[in-house]
PDB file of N, CA and C in Angstrom:
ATOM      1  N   UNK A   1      -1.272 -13.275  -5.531  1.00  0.00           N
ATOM      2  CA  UNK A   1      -0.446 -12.282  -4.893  1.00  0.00           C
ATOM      3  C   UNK A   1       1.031 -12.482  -5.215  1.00  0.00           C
ATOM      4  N   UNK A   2       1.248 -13.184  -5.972  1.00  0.00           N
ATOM      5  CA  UNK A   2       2.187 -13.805  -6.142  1.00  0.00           C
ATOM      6  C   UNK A   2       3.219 -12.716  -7.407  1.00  0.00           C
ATOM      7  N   UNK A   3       2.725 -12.148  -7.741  1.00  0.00           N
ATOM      8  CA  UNK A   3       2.821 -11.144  -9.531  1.00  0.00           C
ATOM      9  C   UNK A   3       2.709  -9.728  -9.368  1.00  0.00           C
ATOM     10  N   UNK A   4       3.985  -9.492  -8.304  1.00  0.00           N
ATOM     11  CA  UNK A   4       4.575  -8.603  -8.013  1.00  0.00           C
ATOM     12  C   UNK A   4       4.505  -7.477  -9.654  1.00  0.00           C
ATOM     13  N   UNK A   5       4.777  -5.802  -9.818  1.00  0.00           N
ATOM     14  CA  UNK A   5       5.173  -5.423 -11.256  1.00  0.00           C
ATOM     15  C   UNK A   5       6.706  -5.561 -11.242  1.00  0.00           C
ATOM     16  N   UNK A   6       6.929  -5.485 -12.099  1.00  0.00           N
ATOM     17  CA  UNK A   6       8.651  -5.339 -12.266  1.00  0.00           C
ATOM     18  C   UNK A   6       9.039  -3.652 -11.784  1.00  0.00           C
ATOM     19  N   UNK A   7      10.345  -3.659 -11.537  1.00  0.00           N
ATOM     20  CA  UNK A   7      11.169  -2.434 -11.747  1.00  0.00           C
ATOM     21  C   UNK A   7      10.695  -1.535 -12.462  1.00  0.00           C
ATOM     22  N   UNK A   8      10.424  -2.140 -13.832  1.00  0.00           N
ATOM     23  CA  UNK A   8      10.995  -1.322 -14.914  1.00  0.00           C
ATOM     24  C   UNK A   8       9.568  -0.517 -15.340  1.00  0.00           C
ATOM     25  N   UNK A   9       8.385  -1.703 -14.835  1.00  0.00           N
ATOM     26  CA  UNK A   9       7.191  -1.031 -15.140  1.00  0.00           C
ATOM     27  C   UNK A   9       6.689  -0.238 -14.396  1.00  0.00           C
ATOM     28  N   UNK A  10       7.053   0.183 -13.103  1.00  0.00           N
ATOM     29  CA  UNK A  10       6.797   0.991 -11.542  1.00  0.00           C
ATOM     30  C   UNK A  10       7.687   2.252 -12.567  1.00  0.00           C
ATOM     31  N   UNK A  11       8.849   2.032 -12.812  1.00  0.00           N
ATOM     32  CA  UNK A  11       9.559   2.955 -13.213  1.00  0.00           C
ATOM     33  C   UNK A  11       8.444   3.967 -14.481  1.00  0.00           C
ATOM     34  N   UNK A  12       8.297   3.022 -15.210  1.00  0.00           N
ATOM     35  CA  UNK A  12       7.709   3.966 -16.582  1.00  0.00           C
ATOM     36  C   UNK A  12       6.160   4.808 -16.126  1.00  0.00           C
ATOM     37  N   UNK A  13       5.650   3.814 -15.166  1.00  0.00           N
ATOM     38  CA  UNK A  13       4.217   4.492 -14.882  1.00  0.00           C
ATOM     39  C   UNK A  13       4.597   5.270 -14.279  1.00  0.00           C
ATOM     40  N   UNK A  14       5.196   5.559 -13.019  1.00  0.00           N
ATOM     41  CA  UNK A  14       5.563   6.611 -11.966  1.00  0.00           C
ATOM     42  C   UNK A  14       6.465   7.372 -11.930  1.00  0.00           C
ATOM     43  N   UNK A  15       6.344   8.961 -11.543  1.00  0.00           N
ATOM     44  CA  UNK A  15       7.702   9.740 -11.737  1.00  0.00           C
ATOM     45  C   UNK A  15       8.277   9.783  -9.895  1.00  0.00           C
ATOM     46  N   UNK A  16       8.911   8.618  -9.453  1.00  0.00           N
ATOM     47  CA  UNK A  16       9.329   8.843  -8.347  1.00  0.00           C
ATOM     48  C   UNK A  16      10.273  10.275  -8.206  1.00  0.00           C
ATOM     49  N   UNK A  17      10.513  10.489  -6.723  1.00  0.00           N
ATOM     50  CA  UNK A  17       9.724  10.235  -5.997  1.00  0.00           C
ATOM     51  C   UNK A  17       7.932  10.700  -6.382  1.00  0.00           C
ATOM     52  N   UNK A  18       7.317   9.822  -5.356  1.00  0.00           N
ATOM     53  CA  UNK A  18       5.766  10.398  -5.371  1.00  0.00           C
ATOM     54  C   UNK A  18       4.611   9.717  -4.714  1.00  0.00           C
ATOM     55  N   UNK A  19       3.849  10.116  -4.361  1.00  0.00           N
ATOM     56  CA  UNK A  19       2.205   9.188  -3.388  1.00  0.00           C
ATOM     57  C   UNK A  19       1.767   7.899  -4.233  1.00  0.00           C
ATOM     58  N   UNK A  20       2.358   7.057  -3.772  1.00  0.00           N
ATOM     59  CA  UNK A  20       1.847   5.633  -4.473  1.00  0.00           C
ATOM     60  C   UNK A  20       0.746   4.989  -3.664  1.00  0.00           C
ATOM     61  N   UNK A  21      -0.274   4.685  -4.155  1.00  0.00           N
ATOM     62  CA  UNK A  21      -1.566   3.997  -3.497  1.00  0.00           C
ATOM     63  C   UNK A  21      -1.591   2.425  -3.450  1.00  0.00           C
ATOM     64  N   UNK A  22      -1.862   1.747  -2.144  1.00  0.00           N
ATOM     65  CA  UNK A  22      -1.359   0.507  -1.890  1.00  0.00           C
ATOM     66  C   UNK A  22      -2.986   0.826  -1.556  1.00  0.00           C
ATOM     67  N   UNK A  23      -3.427  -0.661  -2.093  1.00  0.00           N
ATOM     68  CA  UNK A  23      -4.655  -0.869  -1.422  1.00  0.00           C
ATOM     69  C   UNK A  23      -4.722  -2.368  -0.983  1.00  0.00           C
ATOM     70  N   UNK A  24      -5.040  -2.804   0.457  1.00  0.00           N
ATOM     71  CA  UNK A  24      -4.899  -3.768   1.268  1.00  0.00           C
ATOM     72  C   UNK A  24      -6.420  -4.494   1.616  1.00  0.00           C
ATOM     73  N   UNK A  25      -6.563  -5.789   1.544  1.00  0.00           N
ATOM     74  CA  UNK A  25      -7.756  -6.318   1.792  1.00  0.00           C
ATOM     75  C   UNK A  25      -7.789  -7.205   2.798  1.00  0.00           C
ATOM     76  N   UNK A  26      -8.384  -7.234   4.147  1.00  0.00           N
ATOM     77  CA  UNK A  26      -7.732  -8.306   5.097  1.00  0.00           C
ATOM     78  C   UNK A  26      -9.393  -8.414   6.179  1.00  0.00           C
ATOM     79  N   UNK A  27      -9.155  -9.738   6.623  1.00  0.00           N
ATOM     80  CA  UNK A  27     -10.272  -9.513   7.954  1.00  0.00           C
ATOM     81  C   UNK A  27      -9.944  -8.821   9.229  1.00  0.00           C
ATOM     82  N   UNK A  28     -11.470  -8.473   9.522  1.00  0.00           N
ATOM     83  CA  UNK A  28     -10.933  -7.517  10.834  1.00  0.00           C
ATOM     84  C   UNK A  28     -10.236  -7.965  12.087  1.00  0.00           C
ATOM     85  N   UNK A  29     -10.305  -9.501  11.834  1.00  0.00           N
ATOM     86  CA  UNK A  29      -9.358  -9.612  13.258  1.00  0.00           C
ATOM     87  C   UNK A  29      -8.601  -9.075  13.309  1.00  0.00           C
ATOM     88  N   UNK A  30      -8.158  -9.265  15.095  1.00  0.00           N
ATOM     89  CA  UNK A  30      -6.517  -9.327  15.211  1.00  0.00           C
ATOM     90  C   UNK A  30      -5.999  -8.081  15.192  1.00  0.00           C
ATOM     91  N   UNK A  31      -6.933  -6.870  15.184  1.00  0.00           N
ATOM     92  CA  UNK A  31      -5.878  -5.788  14.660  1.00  0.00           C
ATOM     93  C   UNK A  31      -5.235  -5.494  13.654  1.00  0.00           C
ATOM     94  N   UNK A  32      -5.772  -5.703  12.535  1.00  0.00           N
ATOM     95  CA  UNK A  32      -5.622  -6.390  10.879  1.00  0.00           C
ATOM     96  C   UNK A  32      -5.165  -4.827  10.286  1.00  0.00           C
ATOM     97  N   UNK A  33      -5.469  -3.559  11.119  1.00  0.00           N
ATOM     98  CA  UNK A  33      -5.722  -2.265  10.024  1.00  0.00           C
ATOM     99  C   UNK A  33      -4.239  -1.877  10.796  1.00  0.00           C
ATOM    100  N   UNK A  34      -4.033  -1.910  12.327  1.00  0.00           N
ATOM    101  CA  UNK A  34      -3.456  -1.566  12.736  1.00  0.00           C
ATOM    102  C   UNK A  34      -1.707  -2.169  12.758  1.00  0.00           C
ATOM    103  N   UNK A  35      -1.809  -3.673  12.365  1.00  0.00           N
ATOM    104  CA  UNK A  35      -0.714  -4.441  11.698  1.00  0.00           C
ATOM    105  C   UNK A  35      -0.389  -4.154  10.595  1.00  0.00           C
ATOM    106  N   UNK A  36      -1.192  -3.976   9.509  1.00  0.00           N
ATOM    107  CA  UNK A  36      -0.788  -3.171   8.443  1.00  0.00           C
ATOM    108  C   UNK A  36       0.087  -2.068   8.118  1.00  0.00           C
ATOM    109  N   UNK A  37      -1.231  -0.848   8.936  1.00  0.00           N
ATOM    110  CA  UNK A  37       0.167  -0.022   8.803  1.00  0.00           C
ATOM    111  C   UNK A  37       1.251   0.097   9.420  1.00  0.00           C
ATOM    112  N   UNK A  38       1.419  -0.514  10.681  1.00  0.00           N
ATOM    113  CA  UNK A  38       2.270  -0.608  11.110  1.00  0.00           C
ATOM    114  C   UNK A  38       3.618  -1.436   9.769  1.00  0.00           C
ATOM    115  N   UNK A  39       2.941  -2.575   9.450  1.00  0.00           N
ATOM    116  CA  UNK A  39       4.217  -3.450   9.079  1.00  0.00           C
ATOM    117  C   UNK A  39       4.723  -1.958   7.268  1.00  0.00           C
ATOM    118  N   UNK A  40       3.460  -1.560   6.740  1.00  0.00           N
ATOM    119  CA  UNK A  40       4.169   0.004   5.491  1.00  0.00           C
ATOM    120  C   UNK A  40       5.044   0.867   6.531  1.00  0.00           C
ATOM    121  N   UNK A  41       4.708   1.343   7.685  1.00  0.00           N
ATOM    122  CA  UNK A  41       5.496   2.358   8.165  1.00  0.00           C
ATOM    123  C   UNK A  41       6.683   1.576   8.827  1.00  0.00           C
ATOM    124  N   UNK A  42       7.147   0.749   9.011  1.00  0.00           N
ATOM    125  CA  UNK A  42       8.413   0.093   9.165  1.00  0.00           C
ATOM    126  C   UNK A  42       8.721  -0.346   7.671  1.00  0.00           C
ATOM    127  N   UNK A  43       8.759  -0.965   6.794  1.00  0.00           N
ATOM    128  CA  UNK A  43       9.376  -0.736   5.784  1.00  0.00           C
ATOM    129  C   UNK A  43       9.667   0.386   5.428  1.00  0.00           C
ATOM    130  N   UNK A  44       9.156   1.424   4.944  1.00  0.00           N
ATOM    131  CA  UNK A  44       9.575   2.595   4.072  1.00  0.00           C
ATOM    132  C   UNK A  44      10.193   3.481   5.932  1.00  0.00           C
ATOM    133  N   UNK A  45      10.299   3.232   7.114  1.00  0.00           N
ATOM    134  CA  UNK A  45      11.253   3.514   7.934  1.00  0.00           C
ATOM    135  C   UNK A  45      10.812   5.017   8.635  1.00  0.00           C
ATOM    136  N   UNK A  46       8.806   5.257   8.432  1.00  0.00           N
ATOM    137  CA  UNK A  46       8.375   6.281   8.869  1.00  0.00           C
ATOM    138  C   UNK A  46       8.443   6.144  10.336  1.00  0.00           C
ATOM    139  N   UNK A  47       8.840   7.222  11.371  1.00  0.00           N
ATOM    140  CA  UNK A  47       8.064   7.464  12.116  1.00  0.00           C
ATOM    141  C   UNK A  47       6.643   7.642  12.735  1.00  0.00           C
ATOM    142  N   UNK A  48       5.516   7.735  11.648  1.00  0.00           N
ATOM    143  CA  UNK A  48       4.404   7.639  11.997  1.00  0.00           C
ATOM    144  C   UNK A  48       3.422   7.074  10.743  1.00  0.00           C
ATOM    145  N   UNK A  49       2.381   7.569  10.608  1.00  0.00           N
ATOM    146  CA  UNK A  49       1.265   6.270   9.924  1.00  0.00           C
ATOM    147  C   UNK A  49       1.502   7.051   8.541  1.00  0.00           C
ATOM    148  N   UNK A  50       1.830   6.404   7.450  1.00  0.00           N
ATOM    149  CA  UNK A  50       1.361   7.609   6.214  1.00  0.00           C
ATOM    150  C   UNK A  50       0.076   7.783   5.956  1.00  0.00           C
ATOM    151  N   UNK A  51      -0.765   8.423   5.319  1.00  0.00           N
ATOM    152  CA  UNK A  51      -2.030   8.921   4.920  1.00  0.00           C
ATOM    153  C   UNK A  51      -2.831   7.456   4.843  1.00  0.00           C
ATOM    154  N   UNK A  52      -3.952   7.607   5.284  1.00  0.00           N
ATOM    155  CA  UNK A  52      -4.420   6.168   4.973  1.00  0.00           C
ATOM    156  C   UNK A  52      -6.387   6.198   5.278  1.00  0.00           C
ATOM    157  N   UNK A  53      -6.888   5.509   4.388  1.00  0.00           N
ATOM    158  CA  UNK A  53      -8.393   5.571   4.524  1.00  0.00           C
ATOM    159  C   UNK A  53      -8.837   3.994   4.721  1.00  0.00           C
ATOM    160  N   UNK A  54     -10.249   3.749   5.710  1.00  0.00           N
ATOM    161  CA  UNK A  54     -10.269   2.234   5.726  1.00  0.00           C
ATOM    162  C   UNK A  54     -11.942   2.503   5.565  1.00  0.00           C
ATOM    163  N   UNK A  55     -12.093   1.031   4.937  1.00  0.00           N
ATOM    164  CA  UNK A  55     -13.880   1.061   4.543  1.00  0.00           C
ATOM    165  C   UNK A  55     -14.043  -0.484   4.888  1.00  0.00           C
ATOM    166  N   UNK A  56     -14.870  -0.814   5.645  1.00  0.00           N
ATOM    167  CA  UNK A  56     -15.574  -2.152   6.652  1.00  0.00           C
ATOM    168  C   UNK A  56     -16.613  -2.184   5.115  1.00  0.00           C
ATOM    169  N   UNK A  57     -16.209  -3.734   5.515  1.00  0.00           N
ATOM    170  CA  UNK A  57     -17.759  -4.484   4.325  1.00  0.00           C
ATOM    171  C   UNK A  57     -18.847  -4.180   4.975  1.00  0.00           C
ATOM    172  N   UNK A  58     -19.901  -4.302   4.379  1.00  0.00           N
ATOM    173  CA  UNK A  58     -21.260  -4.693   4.833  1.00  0.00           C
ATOM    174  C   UNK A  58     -21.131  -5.548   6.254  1.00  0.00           C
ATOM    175  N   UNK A  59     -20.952  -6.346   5.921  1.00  0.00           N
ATOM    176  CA  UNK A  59     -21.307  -7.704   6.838  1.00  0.00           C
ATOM    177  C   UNK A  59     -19.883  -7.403   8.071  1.00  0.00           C
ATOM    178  N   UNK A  60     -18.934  -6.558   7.965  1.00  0.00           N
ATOM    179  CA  UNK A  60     -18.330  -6.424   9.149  1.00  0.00           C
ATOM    180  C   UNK A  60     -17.152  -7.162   8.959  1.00  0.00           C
ATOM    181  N   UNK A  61     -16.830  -8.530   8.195  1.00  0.00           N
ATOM    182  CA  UNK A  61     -16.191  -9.151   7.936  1.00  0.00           C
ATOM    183  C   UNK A  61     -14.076  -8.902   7.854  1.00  0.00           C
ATOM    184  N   UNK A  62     -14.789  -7.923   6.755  1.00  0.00           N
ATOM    185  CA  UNK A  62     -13.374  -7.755   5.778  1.00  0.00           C
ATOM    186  C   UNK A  62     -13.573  -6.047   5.980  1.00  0.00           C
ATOM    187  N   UNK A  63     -11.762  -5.586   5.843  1.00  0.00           N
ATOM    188  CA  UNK A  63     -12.000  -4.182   5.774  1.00  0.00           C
ATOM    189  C   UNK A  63     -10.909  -3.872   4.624  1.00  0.00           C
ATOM    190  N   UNK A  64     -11.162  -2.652   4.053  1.00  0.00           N
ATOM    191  CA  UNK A  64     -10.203  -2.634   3.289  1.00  0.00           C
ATOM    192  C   UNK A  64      -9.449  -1.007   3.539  1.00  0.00           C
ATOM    193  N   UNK A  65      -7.858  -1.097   2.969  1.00  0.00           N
ATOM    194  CA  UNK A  65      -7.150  -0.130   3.811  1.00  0.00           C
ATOM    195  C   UNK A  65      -6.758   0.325   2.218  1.00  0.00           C
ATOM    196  N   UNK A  66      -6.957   1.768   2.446  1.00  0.00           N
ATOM    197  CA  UNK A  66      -6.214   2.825   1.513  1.00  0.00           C
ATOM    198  C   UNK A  66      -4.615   2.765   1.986  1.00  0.00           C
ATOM    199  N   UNK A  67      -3.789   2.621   1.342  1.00  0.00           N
ATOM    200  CA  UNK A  67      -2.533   3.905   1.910  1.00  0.00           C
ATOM    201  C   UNK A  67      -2.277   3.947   1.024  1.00  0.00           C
ATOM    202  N   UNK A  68      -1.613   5.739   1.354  1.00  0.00           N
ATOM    203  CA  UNK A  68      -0.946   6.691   0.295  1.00  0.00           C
ATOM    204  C   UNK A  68       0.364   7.303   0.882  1.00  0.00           C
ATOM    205  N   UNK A  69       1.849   6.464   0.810  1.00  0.00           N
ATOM    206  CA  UNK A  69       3.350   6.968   1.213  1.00  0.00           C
ATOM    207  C   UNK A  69       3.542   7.550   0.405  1.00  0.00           C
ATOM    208  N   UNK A  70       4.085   8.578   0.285  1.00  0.00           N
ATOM    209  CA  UNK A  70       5.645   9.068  -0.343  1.00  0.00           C
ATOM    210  C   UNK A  70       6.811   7.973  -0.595  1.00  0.00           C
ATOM    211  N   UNK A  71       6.619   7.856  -1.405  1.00  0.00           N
ATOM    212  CA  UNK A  71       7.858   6.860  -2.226  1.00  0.00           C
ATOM    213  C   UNK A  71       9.187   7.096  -2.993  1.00  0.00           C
ATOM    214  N   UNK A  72      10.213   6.898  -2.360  1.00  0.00           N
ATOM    215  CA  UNK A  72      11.313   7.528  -3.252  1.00  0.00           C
ATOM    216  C   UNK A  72      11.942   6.854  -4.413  1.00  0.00           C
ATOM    217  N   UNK A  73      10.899   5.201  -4.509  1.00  0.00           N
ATOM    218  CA  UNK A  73      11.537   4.712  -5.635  1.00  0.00           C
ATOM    219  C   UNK A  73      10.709   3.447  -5.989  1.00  0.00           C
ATOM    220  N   UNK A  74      10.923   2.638  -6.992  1.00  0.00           N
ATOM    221  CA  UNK A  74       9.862   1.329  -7.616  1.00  0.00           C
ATOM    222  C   UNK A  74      10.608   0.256  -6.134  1.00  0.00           C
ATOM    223  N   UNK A  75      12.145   0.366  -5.972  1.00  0.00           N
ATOM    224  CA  UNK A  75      12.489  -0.760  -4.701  1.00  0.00           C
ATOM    225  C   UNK A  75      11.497  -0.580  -3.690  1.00  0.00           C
ATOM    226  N   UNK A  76      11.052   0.545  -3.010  1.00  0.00           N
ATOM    227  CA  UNK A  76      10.224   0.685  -2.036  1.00  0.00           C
ATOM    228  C   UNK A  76       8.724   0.209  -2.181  1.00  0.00           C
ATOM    229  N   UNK A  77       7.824   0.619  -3.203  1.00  0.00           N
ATOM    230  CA  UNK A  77       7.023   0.199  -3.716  1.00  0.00           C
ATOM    231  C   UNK A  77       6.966  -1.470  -3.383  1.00  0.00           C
ATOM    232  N   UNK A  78       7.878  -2.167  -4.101  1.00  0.00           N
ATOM    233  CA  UNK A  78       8.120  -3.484  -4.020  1.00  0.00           C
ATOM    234  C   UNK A  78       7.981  -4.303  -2.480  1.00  0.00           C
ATOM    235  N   UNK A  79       9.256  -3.475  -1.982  1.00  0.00           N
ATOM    236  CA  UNK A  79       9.405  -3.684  -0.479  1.00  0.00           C
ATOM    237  C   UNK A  79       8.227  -4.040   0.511  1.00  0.00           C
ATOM    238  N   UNK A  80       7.169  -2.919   0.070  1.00  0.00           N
ATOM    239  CA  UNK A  80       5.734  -2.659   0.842  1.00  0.00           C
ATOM    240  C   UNK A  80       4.956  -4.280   0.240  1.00  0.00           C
ATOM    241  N   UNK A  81       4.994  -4.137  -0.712  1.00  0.00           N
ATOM    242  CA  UNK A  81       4.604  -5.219  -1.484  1.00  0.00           C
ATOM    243  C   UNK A  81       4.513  -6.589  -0.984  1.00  0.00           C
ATOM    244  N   UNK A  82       6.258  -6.742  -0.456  1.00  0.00           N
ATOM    245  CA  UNK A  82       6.629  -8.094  -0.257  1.00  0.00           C
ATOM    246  C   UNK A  82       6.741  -8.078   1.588  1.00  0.00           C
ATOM    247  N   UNK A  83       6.320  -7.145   2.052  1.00  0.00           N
ATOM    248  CA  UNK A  83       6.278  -7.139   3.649  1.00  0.00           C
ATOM    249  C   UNK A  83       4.973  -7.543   3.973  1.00  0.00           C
ATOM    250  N   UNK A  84       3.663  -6.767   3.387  1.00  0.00           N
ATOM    251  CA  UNK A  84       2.280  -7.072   3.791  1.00  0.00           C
ATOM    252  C   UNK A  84       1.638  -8.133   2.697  1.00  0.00           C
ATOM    253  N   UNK A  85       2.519  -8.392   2.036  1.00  0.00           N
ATOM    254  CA  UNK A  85       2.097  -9.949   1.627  1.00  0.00           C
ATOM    255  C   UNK A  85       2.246 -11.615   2.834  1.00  0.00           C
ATOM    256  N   UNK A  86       3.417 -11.027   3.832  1.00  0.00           N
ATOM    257  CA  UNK A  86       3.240 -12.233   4.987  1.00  0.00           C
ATOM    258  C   UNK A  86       2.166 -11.710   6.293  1.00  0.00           C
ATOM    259  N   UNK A  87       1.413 -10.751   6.203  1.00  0.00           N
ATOM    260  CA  UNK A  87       0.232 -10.545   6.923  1.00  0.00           C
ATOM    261  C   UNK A  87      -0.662 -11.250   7.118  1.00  0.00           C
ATOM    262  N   UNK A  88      -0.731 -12.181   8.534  1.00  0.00           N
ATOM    263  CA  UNK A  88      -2.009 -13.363   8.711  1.00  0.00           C
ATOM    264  C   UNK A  88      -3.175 -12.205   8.345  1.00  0.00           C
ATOM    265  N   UNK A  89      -4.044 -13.007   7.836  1.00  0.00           N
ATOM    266  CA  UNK A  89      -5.516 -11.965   7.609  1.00  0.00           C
ATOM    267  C   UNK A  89      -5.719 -11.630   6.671  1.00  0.00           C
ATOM    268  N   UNK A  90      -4.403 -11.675   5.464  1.00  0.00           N
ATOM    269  CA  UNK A  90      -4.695 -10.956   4.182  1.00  0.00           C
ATOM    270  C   UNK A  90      -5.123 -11.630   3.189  1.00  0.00           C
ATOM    271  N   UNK A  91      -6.300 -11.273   2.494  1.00  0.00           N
ATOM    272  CA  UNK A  91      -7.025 -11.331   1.729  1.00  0.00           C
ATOM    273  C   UNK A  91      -6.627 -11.205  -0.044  1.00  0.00           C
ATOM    274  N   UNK A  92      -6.187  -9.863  -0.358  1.00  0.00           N
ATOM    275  CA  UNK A  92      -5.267  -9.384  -1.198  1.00  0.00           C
ATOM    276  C   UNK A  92      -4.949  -8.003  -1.045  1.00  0.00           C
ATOM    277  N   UNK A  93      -4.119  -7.944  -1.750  1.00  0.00           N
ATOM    278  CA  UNK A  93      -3.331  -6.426  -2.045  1.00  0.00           C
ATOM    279  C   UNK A  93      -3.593  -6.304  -3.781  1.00  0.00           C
ATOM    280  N   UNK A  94      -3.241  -4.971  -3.984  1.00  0.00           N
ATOM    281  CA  UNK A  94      -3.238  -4.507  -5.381  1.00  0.00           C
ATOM    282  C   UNK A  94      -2.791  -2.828  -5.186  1.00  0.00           C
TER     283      UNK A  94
END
């Protein structure tokens, strides 16, 4: 989790602004879906949840979280990046 993309490569793939897909992997404790988005919608400074889909393993264990913000730039992207990377529970991101 450590291998963040650069600037420059967020920049060339994406025509900000635009819906960037964060996908989050964490156990269900704790309120794990609901810390999440909470900790994306305080970074990028929403008032409410951005678009988001969640799918439970088999076994109940682990869940994994769609989100899809509106992004006005590769800093934000990043931002999200480096906020739900200190999430007890997390598993990985990509």
């Amino acid at each position: 989790m450590n291998n963040l993309p650069s600037v420059e490569l967020l920049e060339q793939m994406h025509a900000f602004p635009c819906q960037f897909t964060f996908k989050i992997i964490g156990k269900t404790e704790d309120g794990f879906v609901a810390r999440a988005l909470a900790t994306v919608r305080e970074q990028l400074e929403f008032e409410v949840d951005p678009p988001f889909r969640v799918r439970h393993t088999a076994g109940g264990r682990h869940v994994s979280l769609t989100i899809e913000p509106e992004v006005q730039n590769a800093w934000e992207v990043l931002g999200v990046y480096q906020a739900v990377r200190n999430l007890p529970g997390l598993v990985c991101q990509f």
